[in-house]
Protein backbone atom coordinates (compact mmCIF):
# COMPACT_ATOMS: atom_id res chain seq x y z
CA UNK A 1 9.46 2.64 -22.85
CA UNK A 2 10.71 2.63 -19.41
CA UNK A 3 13.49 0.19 -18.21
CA UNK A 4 13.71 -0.21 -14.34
CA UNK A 5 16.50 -2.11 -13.32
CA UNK A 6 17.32 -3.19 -9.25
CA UNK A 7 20.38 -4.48 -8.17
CA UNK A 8 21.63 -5.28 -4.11
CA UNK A 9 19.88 -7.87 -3.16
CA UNK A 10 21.25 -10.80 -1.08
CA UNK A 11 21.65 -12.90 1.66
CA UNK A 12 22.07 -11.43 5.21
CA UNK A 13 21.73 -11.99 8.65
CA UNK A 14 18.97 -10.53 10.85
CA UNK A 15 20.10 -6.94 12.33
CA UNK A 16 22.25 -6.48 9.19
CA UNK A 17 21.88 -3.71 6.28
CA UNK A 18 21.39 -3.61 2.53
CA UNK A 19 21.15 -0.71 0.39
CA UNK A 20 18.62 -1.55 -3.24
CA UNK A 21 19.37 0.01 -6.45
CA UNK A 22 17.18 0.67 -9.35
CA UNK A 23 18.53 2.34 -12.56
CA UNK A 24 16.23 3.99 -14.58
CA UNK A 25 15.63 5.18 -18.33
CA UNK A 26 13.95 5.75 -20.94
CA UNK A 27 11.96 8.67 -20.37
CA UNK A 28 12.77 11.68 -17.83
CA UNK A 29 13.34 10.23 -14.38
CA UNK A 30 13.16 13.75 -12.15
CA UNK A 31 9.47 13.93 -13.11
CA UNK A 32 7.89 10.88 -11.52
CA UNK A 33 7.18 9.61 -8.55
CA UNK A 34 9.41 6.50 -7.58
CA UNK A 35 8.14 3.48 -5.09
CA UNK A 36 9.59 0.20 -3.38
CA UNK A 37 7.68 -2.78 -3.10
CA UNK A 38 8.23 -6.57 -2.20
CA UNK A 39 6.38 -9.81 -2.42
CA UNK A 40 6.61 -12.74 0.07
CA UNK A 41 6.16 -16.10 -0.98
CA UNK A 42 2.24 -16.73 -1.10
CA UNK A 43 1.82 -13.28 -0.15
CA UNK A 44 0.61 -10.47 -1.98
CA UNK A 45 2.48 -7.56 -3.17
CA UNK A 46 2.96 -4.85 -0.72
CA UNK A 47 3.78 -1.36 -0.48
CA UNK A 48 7.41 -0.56 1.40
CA UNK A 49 8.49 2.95 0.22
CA UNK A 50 8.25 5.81 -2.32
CA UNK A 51 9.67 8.97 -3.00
CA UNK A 52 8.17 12.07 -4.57
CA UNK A 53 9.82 13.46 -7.54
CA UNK A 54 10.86 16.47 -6.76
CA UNK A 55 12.34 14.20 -3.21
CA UNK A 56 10.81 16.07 -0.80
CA UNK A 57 8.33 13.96 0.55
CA UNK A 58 8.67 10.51 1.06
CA UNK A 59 6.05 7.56 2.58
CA UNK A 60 7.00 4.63 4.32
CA UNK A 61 4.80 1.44 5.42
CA UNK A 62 4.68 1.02 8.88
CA UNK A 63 6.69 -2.50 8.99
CA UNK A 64 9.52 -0.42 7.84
CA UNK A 65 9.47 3.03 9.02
CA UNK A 66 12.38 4.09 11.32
CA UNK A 67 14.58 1.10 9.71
CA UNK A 68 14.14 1.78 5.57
CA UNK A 69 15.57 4.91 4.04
CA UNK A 70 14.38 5.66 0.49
CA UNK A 71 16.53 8.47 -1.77
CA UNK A 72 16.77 9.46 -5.20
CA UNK A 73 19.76 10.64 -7.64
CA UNK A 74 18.29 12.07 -10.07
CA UNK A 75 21.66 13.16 -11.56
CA UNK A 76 21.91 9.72 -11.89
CA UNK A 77 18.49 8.01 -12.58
CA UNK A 78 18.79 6.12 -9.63
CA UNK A 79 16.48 5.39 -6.64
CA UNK A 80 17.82 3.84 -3.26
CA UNK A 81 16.50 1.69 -0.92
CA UNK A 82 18.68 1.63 2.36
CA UNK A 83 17.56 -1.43 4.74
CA UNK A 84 18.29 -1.46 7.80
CA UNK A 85 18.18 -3.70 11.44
CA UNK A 86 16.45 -6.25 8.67
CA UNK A 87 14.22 -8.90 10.07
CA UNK A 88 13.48 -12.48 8.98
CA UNK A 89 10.03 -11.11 8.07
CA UNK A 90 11.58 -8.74 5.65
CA UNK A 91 12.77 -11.44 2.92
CA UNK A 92 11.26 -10.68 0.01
CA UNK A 93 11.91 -10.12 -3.63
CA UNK A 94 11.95 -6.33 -3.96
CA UNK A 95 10.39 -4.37 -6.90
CA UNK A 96 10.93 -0.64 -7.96
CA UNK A 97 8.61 1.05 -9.78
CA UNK A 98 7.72 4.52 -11.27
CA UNK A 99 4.72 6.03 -11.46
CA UNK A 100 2.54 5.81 -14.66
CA UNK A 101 2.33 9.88 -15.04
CA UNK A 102 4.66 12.59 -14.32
CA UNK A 103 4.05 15.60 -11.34
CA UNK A 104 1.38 13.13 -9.78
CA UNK A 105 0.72 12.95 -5.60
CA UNK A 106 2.64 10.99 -4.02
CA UNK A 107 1.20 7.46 -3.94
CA UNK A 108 1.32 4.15 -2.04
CA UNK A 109 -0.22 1.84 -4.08
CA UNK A 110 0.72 -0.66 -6.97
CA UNK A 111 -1.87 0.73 -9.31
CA UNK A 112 -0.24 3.86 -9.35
CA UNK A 113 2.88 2.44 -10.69
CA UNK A 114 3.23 1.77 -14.30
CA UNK A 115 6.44 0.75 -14.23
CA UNK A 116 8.36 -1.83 -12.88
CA UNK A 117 11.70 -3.59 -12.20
CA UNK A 118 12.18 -7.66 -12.52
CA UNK A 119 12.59 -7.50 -9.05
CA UNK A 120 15.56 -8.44 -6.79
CA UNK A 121 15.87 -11.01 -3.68
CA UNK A 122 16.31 -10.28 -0.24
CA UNK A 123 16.76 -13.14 1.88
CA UNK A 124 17.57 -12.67 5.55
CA UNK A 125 17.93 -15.52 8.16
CA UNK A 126 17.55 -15.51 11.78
């Protein structure tokens, strides 16, 4: 089984940064892709970010691109998500996930994504 866990969520203002967390284990974390995703109230779930996983290729959504930086330890079974200038429109709760297959193409949607976190809340105010 695969345990994804997120951590760095919060309250900020708009303009201000946040870097996400996710922890991984249970299975060997350099061979899958990783991803980002959030869910606004009443909204459906939406892509943000993902990371290849070898790291050398990385998508982004277009709401976040030049503002979002997504990394990867994998040292560390860890995948980042570094937020930055955040917007109102940003507050979310904020859901890692890993892909359901190792050495796959990189992907931007949830149904690629086996795996996933119980989510974390970002929350930023104008």
């Amino acid at each position: 089984q695969v345990q994804l866990v997120e951590s760095g969520g919060g309250l900020v203002q708009a303009g201000d940064s946040l870097r996400l967390s996710c922890a991984a284990s249970g299975r060997t974390f350099s061979s899958f892709n990783m991803g980002w995703f959030r869910q606004a109230p009443g909204k459906e779930r939406e892509f943000v970010a993902s990371i290849k996983w070898t790291g050398g290729s990385t998508y982004y959504a277009d709401s976040v691109k030049g503002r979002f930086t997504i990394s990867r330890d994998n040292a560390k079974n860890t995948v980042y998500l570094q937020m930055n200038s955040l917007k109102p429109e940003d507050t979310a709760v904020y859901y890692c996930a890993a892909d359901s297959r190792p050495f796959r193409v990189l992907s931007t949607t949830t149904s690629a994504y086996g795996y996933w976190g119980q989510g974390t809340q970002v929350t930023v105010s104008s």
